[in-house]
Every structure is written in C-alpha cells, then in structure tokens.
Protein backbone atom coordinates (compact mmCIF):
# COMPACT_ATOMS: atom_id res chain seq x y z
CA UNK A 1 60.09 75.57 90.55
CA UNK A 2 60.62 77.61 93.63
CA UNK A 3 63.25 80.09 93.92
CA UNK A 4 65.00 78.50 96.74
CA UNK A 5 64.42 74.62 95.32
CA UNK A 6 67.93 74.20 95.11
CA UNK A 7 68.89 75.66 98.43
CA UNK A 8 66.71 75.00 100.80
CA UNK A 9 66.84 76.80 104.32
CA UNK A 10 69.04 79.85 103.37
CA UNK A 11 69.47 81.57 105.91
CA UNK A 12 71.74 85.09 106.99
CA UNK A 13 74.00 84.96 107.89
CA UNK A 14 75.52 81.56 106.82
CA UNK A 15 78.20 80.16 108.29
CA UNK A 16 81.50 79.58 106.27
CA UNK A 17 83.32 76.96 105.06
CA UNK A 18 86.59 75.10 105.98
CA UNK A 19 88.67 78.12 104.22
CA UNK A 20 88.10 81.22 106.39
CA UNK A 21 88.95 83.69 103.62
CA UNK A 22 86.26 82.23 101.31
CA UNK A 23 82.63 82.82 101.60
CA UNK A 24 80.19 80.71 103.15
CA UNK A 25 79.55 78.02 100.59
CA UNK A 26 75.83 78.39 100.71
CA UNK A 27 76.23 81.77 99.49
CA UNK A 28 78.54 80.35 96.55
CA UNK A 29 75.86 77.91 95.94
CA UNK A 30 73.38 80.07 95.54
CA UNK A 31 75.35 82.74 93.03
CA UNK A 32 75.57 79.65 90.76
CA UNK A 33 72.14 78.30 91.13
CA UNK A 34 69.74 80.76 91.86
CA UNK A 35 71.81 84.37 92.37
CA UNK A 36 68.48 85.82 93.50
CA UNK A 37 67.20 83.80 95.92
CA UNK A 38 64.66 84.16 99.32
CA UNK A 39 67.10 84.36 102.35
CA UNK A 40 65.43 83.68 106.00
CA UNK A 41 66.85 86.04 108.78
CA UNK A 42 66.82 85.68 112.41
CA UNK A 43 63.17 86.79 113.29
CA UNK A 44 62.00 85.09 110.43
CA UNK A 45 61.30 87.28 108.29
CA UNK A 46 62.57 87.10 104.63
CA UNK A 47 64.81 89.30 102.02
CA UNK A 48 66.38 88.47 98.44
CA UNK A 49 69.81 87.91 98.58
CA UNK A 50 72.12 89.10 95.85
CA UNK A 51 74.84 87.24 95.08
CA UNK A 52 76.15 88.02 91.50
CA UNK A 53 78.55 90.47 90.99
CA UNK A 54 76.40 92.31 87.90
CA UNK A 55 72.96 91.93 89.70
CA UNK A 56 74.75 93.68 92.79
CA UNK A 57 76.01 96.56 90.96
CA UNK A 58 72.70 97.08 89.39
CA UNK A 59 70.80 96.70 92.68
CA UNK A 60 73.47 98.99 94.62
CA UNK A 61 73.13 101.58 91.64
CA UNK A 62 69.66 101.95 91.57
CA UNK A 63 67.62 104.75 93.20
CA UNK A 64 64.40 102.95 93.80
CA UNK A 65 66.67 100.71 96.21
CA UNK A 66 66.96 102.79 99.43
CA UNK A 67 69.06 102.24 102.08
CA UNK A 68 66.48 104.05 104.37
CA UNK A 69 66.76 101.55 107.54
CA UNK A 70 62.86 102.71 108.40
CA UNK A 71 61.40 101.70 104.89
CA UNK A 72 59.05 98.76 104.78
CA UNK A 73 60.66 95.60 104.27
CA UNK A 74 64.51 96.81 105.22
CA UNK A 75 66.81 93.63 106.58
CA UNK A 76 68.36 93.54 109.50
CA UNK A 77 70.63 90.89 110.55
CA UNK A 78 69.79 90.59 114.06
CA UNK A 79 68.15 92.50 116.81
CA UNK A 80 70.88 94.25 118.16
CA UNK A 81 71.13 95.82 114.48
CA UNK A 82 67.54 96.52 113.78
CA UNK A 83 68.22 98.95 117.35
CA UNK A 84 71.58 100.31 116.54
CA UNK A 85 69.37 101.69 113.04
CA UNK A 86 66.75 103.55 115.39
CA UNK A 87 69.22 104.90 116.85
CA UNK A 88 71.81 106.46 114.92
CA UNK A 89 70.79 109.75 114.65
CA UNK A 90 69.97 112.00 111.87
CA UNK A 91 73.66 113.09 111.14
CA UNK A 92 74.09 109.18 110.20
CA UNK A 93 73.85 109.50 106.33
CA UNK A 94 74.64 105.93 105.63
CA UNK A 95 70.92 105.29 106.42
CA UNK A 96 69.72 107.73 104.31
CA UNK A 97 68.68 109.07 100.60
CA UNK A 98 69.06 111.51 98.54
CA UNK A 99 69.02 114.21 98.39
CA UNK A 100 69.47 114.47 102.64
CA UNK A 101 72.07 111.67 101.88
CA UNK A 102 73.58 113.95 99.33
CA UNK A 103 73.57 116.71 101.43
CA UNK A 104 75.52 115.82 104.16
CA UNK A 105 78.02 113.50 102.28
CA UNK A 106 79.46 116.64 100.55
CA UNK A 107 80.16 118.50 103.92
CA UNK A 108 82.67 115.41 103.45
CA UNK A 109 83.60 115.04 100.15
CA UNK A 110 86.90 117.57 100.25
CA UNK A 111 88.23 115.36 103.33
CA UNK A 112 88.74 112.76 101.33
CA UNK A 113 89.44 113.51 97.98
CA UNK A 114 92.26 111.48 96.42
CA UNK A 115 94.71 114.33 96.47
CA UNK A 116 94.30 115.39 100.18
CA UNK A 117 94.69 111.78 100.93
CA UNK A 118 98.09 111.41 99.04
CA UNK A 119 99.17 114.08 100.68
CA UNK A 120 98.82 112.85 103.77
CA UNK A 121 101.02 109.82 102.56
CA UNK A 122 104.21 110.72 104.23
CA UNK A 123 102.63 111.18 107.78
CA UNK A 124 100.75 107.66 107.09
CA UNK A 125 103.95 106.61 106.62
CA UNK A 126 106.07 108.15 109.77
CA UNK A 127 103.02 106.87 112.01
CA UNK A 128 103.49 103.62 110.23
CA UNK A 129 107.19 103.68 111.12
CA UNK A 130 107.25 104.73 114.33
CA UNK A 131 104.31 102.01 115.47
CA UNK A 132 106.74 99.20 113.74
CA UNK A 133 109.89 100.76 115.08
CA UNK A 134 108.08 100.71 118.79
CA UNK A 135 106.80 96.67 117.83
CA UNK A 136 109.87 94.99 116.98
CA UNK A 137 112.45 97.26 119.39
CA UNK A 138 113.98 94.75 121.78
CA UNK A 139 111.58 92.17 120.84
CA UNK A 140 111.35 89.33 118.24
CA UNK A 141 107.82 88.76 118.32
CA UNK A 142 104.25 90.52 119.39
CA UNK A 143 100.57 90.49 118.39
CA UNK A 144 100.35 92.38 114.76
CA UNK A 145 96.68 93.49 115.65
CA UNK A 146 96.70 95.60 118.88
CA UNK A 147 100.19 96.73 118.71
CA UNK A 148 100.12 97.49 114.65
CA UNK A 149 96.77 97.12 112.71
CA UNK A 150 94.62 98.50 115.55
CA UNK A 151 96.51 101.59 115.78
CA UNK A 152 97.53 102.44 112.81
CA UNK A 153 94.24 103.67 111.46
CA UNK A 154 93.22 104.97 114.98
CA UNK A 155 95.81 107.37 114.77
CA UNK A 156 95.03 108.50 111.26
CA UNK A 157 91.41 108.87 111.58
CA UNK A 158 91.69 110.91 115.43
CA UNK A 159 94.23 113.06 113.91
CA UNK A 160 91.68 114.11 111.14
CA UNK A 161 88.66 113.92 113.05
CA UNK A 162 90.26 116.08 116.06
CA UNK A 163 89.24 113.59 118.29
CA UNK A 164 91.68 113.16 121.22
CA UNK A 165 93.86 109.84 120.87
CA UNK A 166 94.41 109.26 124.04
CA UNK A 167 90.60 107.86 124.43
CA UNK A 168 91.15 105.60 121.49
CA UNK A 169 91.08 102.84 124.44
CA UNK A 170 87.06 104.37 125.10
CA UNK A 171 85.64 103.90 121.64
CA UNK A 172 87.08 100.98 120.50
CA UNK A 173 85.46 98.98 123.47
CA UNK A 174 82.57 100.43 122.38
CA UNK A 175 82.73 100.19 118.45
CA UNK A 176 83.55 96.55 119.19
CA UNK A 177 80.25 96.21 120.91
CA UNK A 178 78.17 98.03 118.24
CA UNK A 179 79.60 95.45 115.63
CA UNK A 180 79.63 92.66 117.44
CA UNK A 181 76.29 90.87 116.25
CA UNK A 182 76.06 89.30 119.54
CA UNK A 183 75.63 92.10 121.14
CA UNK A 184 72.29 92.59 123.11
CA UNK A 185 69.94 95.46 121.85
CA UNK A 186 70.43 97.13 125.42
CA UNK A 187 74.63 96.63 125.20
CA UNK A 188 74.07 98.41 121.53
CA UNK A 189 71.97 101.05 123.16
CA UNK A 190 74.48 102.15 125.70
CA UNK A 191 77.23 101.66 123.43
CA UNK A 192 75.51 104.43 120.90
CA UNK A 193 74.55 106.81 123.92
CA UNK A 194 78.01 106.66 125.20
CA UNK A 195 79.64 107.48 121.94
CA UNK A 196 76.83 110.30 121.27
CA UNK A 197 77.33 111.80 124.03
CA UNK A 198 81.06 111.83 124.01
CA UNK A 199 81.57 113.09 120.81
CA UNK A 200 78.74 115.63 121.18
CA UNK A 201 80.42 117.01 124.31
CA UNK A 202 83.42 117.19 121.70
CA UNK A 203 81.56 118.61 118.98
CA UNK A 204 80.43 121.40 121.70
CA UNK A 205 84.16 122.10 122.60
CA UNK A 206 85.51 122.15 119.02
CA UNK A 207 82.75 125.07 118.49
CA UNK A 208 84.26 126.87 121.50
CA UNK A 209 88.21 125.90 120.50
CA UNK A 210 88.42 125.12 116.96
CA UNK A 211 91.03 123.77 115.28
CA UNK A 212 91.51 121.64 111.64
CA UNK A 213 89.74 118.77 112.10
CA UNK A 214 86.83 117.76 110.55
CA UNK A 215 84.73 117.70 113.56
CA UNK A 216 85.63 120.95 114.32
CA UNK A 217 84.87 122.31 110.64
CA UNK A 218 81.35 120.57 110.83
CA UNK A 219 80.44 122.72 113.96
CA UNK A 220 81.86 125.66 112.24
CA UNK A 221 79.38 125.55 108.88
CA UNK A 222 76.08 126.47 111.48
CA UNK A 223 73.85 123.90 109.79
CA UNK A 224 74.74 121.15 112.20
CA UNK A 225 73.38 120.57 115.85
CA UNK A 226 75.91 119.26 118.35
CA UNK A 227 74.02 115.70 118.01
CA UNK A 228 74.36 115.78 114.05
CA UNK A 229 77.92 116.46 114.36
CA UNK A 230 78.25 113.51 116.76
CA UNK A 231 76.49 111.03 114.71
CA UNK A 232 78.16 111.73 111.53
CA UNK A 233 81.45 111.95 113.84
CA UNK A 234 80.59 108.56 115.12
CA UNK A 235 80.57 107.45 111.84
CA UNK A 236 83.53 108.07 110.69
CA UNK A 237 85.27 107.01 113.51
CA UNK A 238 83.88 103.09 113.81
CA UNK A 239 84.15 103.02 109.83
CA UNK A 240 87.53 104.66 109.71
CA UNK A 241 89.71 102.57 112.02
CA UNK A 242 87.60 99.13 112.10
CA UNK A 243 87.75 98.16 108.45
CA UNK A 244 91.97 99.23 107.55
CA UNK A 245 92.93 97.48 111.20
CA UNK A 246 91.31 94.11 109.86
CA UNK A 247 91.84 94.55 106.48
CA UNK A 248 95.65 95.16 107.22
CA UNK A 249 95.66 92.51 109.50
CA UNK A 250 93.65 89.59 107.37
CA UNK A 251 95.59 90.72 104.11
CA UNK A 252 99.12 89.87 106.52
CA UNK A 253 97.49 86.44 107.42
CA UNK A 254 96.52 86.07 103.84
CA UNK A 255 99.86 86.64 102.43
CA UNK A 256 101.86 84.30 105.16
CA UNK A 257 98.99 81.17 103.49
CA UNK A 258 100.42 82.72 100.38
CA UNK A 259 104.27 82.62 100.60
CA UNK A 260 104.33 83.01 96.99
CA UNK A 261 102.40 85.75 96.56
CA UNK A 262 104.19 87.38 99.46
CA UNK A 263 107.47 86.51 97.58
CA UNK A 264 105.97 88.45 94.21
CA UNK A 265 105.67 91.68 95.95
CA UNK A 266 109.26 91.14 98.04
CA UNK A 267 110.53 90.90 94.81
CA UNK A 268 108.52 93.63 93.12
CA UNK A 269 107.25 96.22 95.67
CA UNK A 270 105.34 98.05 92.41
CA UNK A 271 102.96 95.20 92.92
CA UNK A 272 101.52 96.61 96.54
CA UNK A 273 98.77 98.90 95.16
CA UNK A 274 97.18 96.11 92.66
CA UNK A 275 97.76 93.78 95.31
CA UNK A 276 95.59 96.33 98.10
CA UNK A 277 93.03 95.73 94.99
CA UNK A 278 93.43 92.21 94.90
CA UNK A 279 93.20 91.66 98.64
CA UNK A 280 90.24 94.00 99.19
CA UNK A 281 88.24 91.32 96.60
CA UNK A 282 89.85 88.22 97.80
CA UNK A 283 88.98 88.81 101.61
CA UNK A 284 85.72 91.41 101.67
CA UNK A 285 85.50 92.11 105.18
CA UNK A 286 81.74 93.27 104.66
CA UNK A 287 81.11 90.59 104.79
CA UNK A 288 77.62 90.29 105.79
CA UNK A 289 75.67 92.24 103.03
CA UNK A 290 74.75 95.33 102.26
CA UNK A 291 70.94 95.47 103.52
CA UNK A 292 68.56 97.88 101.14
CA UNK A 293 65.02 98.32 100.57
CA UNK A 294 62.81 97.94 97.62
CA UNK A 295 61.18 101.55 97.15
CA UNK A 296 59.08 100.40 93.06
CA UNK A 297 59.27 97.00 91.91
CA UNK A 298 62.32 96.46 89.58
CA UNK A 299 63.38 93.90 87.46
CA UNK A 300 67.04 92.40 88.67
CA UNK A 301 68.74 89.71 86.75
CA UNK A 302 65.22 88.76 85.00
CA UNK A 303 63.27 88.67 88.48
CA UNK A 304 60.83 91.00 89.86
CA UNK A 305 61.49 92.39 93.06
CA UNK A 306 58.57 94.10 94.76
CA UNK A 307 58.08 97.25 96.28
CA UNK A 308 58.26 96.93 100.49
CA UNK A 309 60.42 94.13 100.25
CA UNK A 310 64.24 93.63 101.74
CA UNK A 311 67.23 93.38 99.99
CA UNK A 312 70.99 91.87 101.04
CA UNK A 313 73.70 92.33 98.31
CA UNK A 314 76.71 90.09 99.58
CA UNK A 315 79.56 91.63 97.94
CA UNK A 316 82.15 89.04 99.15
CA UNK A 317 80.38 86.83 97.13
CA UNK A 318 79.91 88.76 93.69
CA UNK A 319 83.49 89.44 94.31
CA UNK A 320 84.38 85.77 93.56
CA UNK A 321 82.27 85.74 90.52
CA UNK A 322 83.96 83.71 87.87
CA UNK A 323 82.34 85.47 85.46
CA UNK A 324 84.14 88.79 86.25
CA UNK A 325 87.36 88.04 87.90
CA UNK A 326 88.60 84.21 86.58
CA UNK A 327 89.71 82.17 89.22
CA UNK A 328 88.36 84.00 91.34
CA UNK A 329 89.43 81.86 94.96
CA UNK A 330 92.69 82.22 94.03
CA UNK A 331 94.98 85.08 95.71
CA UNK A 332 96.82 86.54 92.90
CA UNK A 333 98.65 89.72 93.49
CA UNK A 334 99.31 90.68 89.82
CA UNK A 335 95.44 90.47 88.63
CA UNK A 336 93.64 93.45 87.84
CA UNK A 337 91.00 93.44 90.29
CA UNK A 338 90.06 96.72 90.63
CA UNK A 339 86.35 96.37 89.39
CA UNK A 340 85.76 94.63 92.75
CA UNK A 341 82.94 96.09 95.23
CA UNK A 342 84.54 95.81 98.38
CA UNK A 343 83.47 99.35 98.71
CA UNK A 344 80.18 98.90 97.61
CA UNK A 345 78.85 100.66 94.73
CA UNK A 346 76.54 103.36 93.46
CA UNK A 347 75.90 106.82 95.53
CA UNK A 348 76.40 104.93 98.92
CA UNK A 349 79.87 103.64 98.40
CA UNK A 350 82.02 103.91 100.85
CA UNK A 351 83.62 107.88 101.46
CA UNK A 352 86.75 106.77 103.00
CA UNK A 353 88.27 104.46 100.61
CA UNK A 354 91.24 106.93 99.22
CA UNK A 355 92.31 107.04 102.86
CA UNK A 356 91.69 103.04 103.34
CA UNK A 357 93.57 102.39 100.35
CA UNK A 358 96.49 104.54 101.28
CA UNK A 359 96.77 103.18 104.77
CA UNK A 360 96.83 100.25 103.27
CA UNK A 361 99.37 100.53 100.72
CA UNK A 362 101.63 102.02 103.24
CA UNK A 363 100.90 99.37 105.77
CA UNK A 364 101.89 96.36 103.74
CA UNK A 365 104.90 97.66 101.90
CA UNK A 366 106.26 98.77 104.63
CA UNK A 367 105.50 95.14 106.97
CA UNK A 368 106.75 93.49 103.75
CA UNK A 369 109.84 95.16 103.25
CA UNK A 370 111.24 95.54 107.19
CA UNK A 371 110.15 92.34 108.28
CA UNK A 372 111.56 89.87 105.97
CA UNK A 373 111.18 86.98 107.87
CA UNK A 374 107.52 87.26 109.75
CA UNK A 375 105.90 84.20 110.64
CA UNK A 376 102.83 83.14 112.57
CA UNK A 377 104.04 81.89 116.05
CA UNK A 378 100.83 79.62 116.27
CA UNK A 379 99.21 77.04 114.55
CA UNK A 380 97.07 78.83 111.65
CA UNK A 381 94.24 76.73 112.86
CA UNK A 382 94.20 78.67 115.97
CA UNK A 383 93.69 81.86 114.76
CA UNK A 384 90.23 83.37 115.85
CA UNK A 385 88.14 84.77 113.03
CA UNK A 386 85.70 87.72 113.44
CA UNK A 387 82.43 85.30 112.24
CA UNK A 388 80.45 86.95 114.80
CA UNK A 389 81.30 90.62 113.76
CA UNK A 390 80.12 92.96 111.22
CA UNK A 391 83.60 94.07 109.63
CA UNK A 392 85.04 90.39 109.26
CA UNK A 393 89.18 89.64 110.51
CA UNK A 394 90.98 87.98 113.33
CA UNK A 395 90.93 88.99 117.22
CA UNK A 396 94.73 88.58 117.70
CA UNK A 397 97.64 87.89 114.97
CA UNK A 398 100.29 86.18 116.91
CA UNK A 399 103.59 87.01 114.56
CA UNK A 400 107.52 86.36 115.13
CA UNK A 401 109.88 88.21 112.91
C-alpha cells in the first residue's frame, strides 16, 4: 500500500469545498486516511503534508525540522514564493534557526509581551471607536474591510513600528502583491525592493530622529544594518496588519452565517475572548501550510521522514481534528478552543499574537455591541474569498447596519 493509495493526485494547494470557511476536503480526507501523506506542488516536486493536529505540533516543535527556506528539500508553494524566500533579507527571522532565529526574535520579545499589549487596550479601543464612529456617521451602510478591518490594525502596527501612516496606502499595494500567490516572481521582486528600500530609508532617519517605536529602537541597539532593520521591519508590518484585517473581517462574516452564535455573545459579551479562540480555529487564515524542512530523519505519527525532504503542516486542518476539538466544523462560541494552532507552534510561533488577539477582542465587541442590526447587503454567495492569497479572507464585506 502506497501512502497516497487513498488519495490519489494530492496536490498544494487544494482547492476548497462548497463551505468557504472549511478546509479543502482533500485535505480533510487525507487527516482521516493517511494524515501523512506525499503532496505534489506546482513544479512538481513533492513534500509530506501534515494534517493531524498531534503530528503537527510534534513536527512544528521539533528542532531537526527547520524552517531554513535554503535547506534541501524546503516547499514552496509557487514560484513567486520560492523568490520572495531569496529575497527577504537576513533581518527576516521567520526563515531562520536558532540560535540566529533566537537572536533576533528577542530584540522583539518586550514589544509584545502580554502586559505591554493590554496596556495598549484603551488606545486599541479609541482607534477602534473613532474608525466606527467615522463608518456609520451619516451613513447606513459601507464596506467593513477598507473602511474598518483594513485600518484598524494598520493604525496599530504604524503607531508601534514608527512608520508614518499616511503611506499605509504604499505598502498595502505592495503587501497585497507579495501574498498574492499569483503574483509573478518579477511583481514579488519589485514589491520586496520597494518595501526594502522604503523602510531602510526609514530605518536611516529613525537613527538620525529617534523616537519610541520599534524601528527606531532597532537602529538604536548598533547590531543592526539599515537593511536588517528593514527586513525585520517589513516583517512586522505585512504580518501585523494582514492577518487581524481578515481575521476581523472573516470572523464578522462568520458570525452573520451564525446568527446564533452572534446572539450568544449579544447576550453575553464575557464570551468575546473564548470566542477570538474559537474563531481563530474555526477559520485559520494560514491557511496554506506552514512549509519546513527535514534537517535528521524523524519518526512522525509512526512514519519516517527523511533528512532533505519538505514538509507542509496545514494547521487549518489539524484545527478541525475531531480528535482534539469535537465537532470540530461547527462554530461554537462557548468551546474551549484555545489549544488550537492558528498561531503555529513550537519556537516559530507567531510573535504578534497578544497584539492580534487584543485587536481582535476589541474589534468584535465593540462591532457587536454598536451595531445591533448589521447585515450583509449582498447575496453571501457573492462574497469574494482570498483562495488565491496567502493570509486567507474576503476582498470586500459589503454590510448595512
């Protein structure tokens, strides 16, 4: 019996199923019939995919799985990928190991700490405010992405970053390009070198004119060029407004399918931060896989995987185990779901999720609780979905309150 017998041609990434919050259904079928199986990617080439939530946490926790983009073997999902990887830069320590990944994280680590986050609650919560207050005055109805769940986390992450908001308009277009898996390597390239250079001509000024953001602090240390700066800079700023805008928006979408759900945390507001849980491992907006490489051959739910050869953990998947979270395609704000890894797990998951969760929390409470009666002003069917994108969502969320 062949590992792939009862799935033939699996390929990444698969396309998904009637239900656009679910997984692709190959990807279901193969957690239940062969959770380790050979995936085929688009030049051919071939990777396990992990699709269990257990053999995903043991895979992400391991340290003989790198997630070194040059080691032999690494998956990339398409071209434009494989060059957005040679060119990130050496301040880029998602790409890297310890102890360099180790190294550079904890130049971070105090930004983001769970009690620095908090206390930036309130001004979450003013910017969260105003940006409704601005939506709905004089108006009954707008587009909940670029005029609330776009901006919200924009704001947050500038304002931290000390990167000027005012050019949010700049590095959007071209974050939307770098994660757009359409995107040719040459509109990748350009898209990297523009962002480089702009936020190394930033990093240069903040050196000059300091002030408290964390750009600005990384220049001041002396063990960072202008370029390593940028590229962890870069970073940050993709990561830290892409995944809250279409988390906050899909989670809103999610909740209007779910009117009952949405009428659980009307009634009971203390629900919001289990239900940020539950949402983050209902919808998975990684959705794509985490891509590592096989550094020693381990042994992963009783298979061998071999040194030099690719790896894709699909969290969205293991997050719908049965196994670990019953009824698992069910929404259900009051489970306990905070074992998901929407975040990823081990030493390379994800920095920024006290601020993501935050923003979150602040986002739907308050869209719950001022706007009582919002309602999709087109048919649900057509909503665009992000398929074709890294950091899954919608383009546009038509609402009416």
């Amino acid at each position: 019996m062949t590992v792939t017998e009862h799935i033939p041609h699996l390929n990444a990434p698969a396309t998904r199923g009637s239900c656009p919050f679910a997984p692709p259904p190959a990807y279901e079928q193969a957690r239940e019939e062969s959770p380790i199986a050979r995936v085929t990617l688009w030049d051919g080439s071939q990777c396990w995919l992990i699709t269990r939530y257990e053999d995903v946490r043991a895979v992400l926790g391991d340290a003989r799985i790198s997630s070194d983009a040059t080691r032999p073997g690494f998956p990339f999902l398409s071209a434009g990928r494989k060059k957005v990887a040679a060119l990130s830069g050496p301040g880029s320590f998602i790409r890297m190991d310890d102890p360099a990944h180790a190294r550079l994280r904890r130049m971070l680590t105090a930004d983001f700490m769970v009690k620095r986050i908090e206390a930036m609650r309130p001004e979450i919560q003013r910017i969260t405010d105003d940006l409704l207050d601005r939506m709905t005055e004089g108006r009954t109805s707008a587009d909940l992405v670029s005029e609330f769940a776009l901006p919200l986390p924009s704001l947050v992450i500038c304002r931290l970053l000390g990167v000027p908001y005012e050019d949010h308009a700049y590095f959007q277009a071209r974050s939307h390009v770098l994660l757009d898996e359409r995107s040719t390597p040459e509109e990748m390239s350009e898209a990297m070198d523009d962002l480089g250079e702009y936020l190394s001509r930033l990093a240069k000024e903040k050196e000059r004119e300091p002030d408290d953001g964390i750009i600005s602090r990384l220049m001041a240390r002396g063990e960072l060029s202008s370029a390593d700066a940028a590229s962890m800079g870069r970073l940050l700023l993709i990561a830290g407004h892409e995944t809250t805008a279409n988390m906050t928006a899909l989670s809103v979408l999610s909740l209007l399918r779910e009117p009952d759900q949405l009428a659980r945390l009307r009634e009971d507001p203390s629900l919001i931060k289990g239900a940020v849980e539950e949402l983050l491992r209902y919808l998975s907006i990684v959705h794509m896989g985490l891509p590592r490489a096989v550094t020693e051959d381990i042994t992963v739910g009783g298979r061998t995987l071999r040194a030099g050869e690719g790896v894709l953990c699909v969290v969205n998947v293991a997050n719908r185990d049965e196994d670990v979270f019953p009824a698992a395609a069910d929404l259900d704000v009051e489970r306990d779901a905070r074992r998901h890894v929407a975040f990823g797990f081990g030493v390379h998951q994800c920095l920024g999720q006290p601020l993501a969760r935050v923003e979150l929390q602040v986002a739907l409470e308050t869209v719950v609780r001022r706007l009582p009666g919002l309602r999709l002003t087109v048919p649900f069917e057509d909503i665009r979905f992000r398929d074709d994108m890294l950091v899954y969502g919608v383009h546009a969320l038509p609402v009416a309150w």
